[in-house]
C-alpha atoms as a PDB file:
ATOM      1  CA  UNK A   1      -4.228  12.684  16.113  1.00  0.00           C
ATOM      2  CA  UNK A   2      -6.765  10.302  15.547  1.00  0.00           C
ATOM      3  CA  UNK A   3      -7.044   6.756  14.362  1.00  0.00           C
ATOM      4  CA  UNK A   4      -7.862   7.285  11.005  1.00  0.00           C
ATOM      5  CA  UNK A   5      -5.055  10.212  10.736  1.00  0.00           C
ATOM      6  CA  UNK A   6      -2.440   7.657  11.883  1.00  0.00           C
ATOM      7  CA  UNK A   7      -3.547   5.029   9.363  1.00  0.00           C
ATOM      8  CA  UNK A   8      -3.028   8.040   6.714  1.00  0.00           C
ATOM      9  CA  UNK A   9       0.335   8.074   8.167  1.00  0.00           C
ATOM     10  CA  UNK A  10       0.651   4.200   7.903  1.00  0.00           C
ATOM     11  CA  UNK A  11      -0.717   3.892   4.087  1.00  0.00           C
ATOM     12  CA  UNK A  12       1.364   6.096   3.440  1.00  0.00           C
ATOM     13  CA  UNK A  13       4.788   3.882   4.276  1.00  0.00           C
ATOM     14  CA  UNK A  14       3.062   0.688   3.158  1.00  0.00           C
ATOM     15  CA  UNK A  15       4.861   2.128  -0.876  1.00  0.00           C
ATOM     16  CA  UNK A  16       7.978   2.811   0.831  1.00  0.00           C
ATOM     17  CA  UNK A  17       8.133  -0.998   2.779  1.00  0.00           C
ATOM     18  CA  UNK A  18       7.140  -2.677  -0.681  1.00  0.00           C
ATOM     19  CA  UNK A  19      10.091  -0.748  -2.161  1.00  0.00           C
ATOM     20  CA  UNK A  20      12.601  -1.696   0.655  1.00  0.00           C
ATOM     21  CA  UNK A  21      11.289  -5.319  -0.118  1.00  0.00           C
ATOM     22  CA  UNK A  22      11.591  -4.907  -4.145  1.00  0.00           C
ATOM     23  CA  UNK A  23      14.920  -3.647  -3.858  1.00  0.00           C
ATOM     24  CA  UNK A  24      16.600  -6.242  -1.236  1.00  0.00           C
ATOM     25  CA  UNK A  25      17.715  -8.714  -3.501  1.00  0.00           C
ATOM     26  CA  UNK A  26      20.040  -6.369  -4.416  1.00  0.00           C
ATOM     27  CA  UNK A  27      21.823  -4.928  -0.922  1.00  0.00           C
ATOM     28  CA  UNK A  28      24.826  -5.632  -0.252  1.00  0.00           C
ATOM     29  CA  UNK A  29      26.090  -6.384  -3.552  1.00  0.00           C
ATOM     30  CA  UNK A  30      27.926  -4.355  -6.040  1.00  0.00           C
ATOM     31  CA  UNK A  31      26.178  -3.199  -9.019  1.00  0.00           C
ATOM     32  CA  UNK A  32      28.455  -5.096 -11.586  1.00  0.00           C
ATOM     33  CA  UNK A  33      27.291  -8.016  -9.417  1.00  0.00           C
ATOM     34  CA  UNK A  34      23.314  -7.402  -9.565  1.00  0.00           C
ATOM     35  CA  UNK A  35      23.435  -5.277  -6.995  1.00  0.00           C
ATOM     36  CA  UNK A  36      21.196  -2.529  -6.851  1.00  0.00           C
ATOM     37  CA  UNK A  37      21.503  -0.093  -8.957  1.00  0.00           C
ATOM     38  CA  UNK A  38      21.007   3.493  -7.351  1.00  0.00           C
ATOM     39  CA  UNK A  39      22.124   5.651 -10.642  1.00  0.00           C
ATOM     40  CA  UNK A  40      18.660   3.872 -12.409  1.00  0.00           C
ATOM     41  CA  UNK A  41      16.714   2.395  -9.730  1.00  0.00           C
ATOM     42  CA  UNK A  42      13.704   2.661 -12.254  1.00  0.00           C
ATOM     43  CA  UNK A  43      15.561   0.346 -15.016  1.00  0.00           C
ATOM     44  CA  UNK A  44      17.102  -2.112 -12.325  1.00  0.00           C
ATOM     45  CA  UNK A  45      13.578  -2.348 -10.936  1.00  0.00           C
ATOM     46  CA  UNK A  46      12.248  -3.219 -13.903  1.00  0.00           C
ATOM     47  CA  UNK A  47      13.902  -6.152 -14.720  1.00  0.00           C
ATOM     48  CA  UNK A  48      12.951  -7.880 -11.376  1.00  0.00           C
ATOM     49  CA  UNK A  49      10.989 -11.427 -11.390  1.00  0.00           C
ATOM     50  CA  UNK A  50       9.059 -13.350  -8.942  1.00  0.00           C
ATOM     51  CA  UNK A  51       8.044 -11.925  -5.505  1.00  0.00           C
ATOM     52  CA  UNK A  52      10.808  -8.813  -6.101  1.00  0.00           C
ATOM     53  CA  UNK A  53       8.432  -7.803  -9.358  1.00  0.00           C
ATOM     54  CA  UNK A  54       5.694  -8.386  -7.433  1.00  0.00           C
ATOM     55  CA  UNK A  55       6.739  -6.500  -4.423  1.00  0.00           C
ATOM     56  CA  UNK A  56       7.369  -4.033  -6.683  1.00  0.00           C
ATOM     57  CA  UNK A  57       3.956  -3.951  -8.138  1.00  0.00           C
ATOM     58  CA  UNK A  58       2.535  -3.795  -5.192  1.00  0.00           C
ATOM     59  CA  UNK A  59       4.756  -0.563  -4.394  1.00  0.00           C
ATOM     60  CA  UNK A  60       3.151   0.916  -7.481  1.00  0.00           C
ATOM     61  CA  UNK A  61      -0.815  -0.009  -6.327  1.00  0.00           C
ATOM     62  CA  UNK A  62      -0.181   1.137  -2.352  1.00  0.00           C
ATOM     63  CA  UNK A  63       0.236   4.761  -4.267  1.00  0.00           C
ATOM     64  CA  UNK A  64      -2.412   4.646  -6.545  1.00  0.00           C
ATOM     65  CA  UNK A  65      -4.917   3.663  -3.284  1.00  0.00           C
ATOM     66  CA  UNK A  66      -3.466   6.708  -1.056  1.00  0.00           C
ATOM     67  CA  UNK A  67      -5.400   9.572  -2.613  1.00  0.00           C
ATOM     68  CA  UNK A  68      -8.933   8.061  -2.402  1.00  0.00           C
ATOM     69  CA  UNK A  69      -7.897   6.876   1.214  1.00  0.00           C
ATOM     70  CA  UNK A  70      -6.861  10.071   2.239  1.00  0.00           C
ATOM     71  CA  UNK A  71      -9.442  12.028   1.045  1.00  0.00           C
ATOM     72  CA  UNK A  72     -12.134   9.756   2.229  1.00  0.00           C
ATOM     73  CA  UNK A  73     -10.384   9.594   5.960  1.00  0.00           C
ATOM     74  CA  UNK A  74     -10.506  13.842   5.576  1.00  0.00           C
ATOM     75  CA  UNK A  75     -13.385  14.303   3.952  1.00  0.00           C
ATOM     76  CA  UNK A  76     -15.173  11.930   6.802  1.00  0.00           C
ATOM     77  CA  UNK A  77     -13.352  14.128   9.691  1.00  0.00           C
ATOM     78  CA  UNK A  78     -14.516  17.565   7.770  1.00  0.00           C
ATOM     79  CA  UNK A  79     -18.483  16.307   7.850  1.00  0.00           C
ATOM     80  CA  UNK A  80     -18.064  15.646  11.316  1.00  0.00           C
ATOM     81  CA  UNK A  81     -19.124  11.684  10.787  1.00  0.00           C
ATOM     82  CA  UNK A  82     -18.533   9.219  13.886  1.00  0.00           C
ATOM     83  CA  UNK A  83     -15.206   8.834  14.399  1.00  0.00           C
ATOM     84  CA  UNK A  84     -15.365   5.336  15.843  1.00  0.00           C
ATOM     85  CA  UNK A  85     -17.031   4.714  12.257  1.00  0.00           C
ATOM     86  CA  UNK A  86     -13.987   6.487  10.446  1.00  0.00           C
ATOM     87  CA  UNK A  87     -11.311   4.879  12.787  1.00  0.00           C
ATOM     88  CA  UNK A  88     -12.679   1.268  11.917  1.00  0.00           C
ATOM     89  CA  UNK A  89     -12.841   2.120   8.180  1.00  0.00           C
ATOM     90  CA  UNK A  90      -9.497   3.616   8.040  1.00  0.00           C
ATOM     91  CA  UNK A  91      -8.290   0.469  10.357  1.00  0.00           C
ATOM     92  CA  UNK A  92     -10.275  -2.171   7.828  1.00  0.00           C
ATOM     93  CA  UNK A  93      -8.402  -0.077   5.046  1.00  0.00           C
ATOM     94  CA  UNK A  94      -5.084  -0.466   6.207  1.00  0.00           C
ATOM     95  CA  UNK A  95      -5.333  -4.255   7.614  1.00  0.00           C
ATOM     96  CA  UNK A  96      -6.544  -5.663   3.716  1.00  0.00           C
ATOM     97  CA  UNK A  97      -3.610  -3.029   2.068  1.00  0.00           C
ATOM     98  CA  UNK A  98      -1.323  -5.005   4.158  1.00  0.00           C
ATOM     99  CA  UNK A  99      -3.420  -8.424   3.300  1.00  0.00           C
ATOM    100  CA  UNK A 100      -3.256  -7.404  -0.153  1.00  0.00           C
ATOM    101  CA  UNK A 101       0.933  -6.574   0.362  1.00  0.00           C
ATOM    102  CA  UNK A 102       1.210 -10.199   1.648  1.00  0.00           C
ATOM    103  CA  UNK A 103      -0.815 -11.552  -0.984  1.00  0.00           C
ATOM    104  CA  UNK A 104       1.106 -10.006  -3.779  1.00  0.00           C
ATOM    105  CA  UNK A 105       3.919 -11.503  -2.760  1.00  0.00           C
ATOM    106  CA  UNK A 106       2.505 -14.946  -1.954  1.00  0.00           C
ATOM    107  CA  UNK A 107       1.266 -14.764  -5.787  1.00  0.00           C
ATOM    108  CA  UNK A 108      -2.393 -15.506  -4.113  1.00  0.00           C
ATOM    109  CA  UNK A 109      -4.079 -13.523  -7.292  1.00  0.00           C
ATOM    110  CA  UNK A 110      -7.849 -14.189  -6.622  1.00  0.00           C
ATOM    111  CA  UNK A 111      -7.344 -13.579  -2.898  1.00  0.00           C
ATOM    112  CA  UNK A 112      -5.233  -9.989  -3.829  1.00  0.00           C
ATOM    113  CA  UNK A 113      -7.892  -8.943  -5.529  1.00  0.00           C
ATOM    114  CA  UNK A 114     -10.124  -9.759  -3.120  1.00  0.00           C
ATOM    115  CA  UNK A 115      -8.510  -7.741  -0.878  1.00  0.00           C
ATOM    116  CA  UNK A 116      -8.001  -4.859  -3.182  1.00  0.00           C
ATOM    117  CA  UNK A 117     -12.269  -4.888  -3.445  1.00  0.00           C
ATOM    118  CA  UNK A 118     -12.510  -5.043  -0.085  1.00  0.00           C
ATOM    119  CA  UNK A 119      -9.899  -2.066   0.995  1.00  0.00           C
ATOM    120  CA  UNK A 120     -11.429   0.050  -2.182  1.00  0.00           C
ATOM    121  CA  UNK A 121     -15.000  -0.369  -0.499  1.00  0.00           C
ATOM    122  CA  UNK A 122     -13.713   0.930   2.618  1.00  0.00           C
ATOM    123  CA  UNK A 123     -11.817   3.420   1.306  1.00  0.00           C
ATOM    124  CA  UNK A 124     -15.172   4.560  -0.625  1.00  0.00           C
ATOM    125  CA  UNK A 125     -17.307   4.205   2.616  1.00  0.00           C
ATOM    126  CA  UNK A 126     -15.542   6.716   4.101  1.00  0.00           C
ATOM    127  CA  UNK A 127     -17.123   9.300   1.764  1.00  0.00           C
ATOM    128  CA  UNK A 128     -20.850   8.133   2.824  1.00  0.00           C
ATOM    129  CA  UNK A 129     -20.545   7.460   6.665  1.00  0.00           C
ATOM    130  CA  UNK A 130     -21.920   9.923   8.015  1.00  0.00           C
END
């Protein structure tokens, strides 16, 4: 496995840790009590504020920047482009999604987008390295 595969691998949970942090307001409780509400996570999520909505949010963009990731980090491998060159892309990729994560949840808006640009433009490098 390469570099660039196991960055897939970590994109892929960055969703899944924004999720745990969305939802951990709510553990422990009982649902009458706020708790989190497994029988409609969607609605209970929903009706977050502050850094739980924005965790949340942030759950929702890590998915929508997997597929141009991915197919960049395969696409790359496929054409047979440097892999050092793919491995620092995927790596610059992964280190501004988690930026952009910790950003979210700071509320740093400017920066987050920043961030966003900047693991977008990696994420679209990948398709021209060679």
């Amino acid at each position: 496995m390469t570099i660039a595969e196991l960055c897939i691998l970590i994109a892929c949970l960055l969703p899944i840790a924004c999720a745990g942090i969305a939802k951990s307001k709510g553990f422990g409780k009982r649902r009458r009590e706020g708790g989190f509400d497994n029988h409609n996570p969607r609605q209970w999520l929903a009706n977050l504020h502050g850094w739980q909505a924005r965790a949340n949010a942030a759950q929702y963009n890590s998915f929508e920047a997997l597929p141009i990731f991915i197919a960049g980090v395969l696409i790359a491998e496929r054409l047979q482009a440097p892999q050092g060159r793919i491995d620092a892309l995927a790596l610059l990729f992964v280190a501004m999604r988690i930026g952009y994560i910790a950003a979210y949840l700071a509320d740093k808006a400017s920066l987050r987008s920043l961030l966003w640009a900047v693991a977008l433009g990696a994420s679209i490098a990948l398709f021209f390295v060679g």
